[in-house]
C-alpha atoms as a PDB file:
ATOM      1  CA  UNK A   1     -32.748  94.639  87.858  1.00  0.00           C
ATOM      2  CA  UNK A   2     -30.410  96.298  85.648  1.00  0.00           C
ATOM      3  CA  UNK A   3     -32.597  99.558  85.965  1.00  0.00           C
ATOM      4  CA  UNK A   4     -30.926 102.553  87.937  1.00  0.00           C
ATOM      5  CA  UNK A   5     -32.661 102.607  90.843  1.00  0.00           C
ATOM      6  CA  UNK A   6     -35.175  99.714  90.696  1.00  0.00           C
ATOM      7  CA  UNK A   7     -34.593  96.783  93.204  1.00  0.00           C
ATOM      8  CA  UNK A   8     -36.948  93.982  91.284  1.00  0.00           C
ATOM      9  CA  UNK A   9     -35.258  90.766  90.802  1.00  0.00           C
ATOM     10  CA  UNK A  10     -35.505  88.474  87.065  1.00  0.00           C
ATOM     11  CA  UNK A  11     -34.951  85.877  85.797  1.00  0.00           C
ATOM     12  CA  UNK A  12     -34.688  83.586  82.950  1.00  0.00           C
ATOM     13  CA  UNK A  13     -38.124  81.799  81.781  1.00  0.00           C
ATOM     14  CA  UNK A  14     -38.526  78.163  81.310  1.00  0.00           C
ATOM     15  CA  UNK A  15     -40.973  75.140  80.751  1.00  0.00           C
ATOM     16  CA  UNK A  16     -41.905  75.251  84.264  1.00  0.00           C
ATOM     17  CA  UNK A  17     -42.851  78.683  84.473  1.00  0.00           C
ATOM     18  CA  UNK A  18     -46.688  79.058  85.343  1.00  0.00           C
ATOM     19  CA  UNK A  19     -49.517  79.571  82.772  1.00  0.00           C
ATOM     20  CA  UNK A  20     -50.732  83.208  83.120  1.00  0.00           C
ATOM     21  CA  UNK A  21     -54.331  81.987  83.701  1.00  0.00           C
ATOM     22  CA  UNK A  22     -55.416  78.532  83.985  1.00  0.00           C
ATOM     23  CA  UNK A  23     -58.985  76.353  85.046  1.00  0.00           C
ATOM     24  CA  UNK A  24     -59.291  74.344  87.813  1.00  0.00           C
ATOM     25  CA  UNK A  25     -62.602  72.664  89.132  1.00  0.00           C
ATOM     26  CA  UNK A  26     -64.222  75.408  87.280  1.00  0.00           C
ATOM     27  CA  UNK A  27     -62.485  78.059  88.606  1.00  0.00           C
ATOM     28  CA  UNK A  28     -59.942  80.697  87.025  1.00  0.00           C
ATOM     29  CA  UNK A  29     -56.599  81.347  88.450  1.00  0.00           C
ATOM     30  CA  UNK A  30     -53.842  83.289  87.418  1.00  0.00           C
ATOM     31  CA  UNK A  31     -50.127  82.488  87.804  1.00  0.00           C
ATOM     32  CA  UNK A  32     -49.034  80.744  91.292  1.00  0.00           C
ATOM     33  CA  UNK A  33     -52.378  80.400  93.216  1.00  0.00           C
ATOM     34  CA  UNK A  34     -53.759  78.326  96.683  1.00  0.00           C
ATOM     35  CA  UNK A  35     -56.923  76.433  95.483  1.00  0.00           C
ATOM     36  CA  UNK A  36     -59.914  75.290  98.097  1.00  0.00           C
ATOM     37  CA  UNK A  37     -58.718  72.042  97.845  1.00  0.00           C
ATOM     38  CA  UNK A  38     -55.022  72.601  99.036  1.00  0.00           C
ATOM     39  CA  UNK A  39     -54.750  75.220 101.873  1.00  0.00           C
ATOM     40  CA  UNK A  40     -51.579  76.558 102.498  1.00  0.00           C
ATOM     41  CA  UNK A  41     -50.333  75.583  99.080  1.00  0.00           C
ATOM     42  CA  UNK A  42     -49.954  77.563  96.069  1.00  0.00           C
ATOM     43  CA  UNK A  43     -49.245  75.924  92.635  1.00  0.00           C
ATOM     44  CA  UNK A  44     -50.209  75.788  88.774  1.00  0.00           C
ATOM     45  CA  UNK A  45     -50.278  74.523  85.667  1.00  0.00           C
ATOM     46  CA  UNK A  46     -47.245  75.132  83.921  1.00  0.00           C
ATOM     47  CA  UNK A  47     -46.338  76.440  80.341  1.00  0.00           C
ATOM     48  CA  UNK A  48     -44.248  73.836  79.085  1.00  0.00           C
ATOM     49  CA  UNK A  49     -46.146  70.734  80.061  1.00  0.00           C
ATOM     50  CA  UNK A  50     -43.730  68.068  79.962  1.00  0.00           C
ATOM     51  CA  UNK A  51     -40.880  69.658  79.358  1.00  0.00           C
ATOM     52  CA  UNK A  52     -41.209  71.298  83.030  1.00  0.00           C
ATOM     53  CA  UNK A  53     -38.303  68.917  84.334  1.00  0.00           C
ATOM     54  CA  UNK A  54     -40.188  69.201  88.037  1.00  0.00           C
ATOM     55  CA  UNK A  55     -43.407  68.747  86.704  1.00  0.00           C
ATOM     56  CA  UNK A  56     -45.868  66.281  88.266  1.00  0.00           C
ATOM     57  CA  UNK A  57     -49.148  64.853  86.283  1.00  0.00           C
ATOM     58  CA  UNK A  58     -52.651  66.537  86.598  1.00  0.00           C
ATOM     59  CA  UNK A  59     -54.797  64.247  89.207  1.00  0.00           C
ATOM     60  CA  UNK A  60     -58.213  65.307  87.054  1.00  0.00           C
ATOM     61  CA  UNK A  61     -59.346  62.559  85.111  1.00  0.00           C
ATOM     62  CA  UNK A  62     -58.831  62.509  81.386  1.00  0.00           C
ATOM     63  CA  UNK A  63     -56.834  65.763  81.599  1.00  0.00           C
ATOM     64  CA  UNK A  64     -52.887  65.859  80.262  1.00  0.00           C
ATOM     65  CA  UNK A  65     -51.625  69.496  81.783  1.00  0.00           C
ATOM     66  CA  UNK A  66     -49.297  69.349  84.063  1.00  0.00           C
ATOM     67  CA  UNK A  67     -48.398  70.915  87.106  1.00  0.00           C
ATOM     68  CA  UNK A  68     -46.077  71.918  90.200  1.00  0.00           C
ATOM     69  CA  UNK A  69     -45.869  73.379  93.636  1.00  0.00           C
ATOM     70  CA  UNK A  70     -44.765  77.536  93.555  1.00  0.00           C
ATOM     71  CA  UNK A  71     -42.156  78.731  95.298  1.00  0.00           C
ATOM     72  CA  UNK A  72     -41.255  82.738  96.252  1.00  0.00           C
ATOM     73  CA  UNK A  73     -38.774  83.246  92.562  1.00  0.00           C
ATOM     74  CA  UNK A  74     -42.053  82.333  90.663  1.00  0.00           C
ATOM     75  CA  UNK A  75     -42.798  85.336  88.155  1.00  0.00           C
ATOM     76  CA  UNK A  76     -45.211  87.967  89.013  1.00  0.00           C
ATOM     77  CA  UNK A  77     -48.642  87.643  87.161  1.00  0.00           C
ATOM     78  CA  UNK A  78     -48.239  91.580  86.256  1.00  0.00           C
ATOM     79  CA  UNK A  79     -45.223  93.830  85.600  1.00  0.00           C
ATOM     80  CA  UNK A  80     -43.949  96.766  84.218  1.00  0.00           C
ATOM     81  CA  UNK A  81     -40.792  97.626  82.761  1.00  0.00           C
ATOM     82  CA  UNK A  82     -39.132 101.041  80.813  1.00  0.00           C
ATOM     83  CA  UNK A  83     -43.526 101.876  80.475  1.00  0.00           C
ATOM     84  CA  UNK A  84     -44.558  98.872  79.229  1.00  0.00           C
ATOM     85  CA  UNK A  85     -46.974  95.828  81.270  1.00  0.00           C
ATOM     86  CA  UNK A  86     -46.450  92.740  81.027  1.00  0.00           C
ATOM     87  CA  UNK A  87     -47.725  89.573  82.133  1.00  0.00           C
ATOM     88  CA  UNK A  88     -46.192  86.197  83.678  1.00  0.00           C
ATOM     89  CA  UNK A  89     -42.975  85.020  82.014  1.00  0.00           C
ATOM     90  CA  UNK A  90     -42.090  87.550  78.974  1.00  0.00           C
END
């Protein structure tokens, strides 16, 4: 951060960043999450669809989002910053 005192990392968003809140087997997640049917894993849907350069095709039939595995320099679902929240990539 380039806040005095605050020791958050950033960084840049892209097409791969995760949707803020997405649907899945009628469920509603929010940014990087582990679904029932993965364990261990936590992924999403991503913003920029194909554009996402590491993204990998929905398996759900008749459905064109697309998605990718999460890793720890995902974005947070919440922040703050100089008073304001925000949310996701922003």
């Amino acid at each position: 951060s380039s806040v005095d005192g605050e020791d958050r990392k950033w960084r840049e968003c892209s097409a791969c960043n995760c949707m803020t809140e997405w649907n899945y087997q009628g469920a509603v997640y929010e940014g990087c999450s582990e679904t029932p049917d993965w364990s261990g894993h936590d992924w999403c849907y991503v913003q920029g669809g194909s554009q996402c350069i590491h993204h990998l095709n929905s398996s759900v039939a008749g459905e064109d989002k697309k998605w990718r595995e999460c890793s720890a320099c995902n974005c947070m679902t919440q922040w703050n910053y100089q008073g304001a929240v925000y949310e996701g990539c922003s």
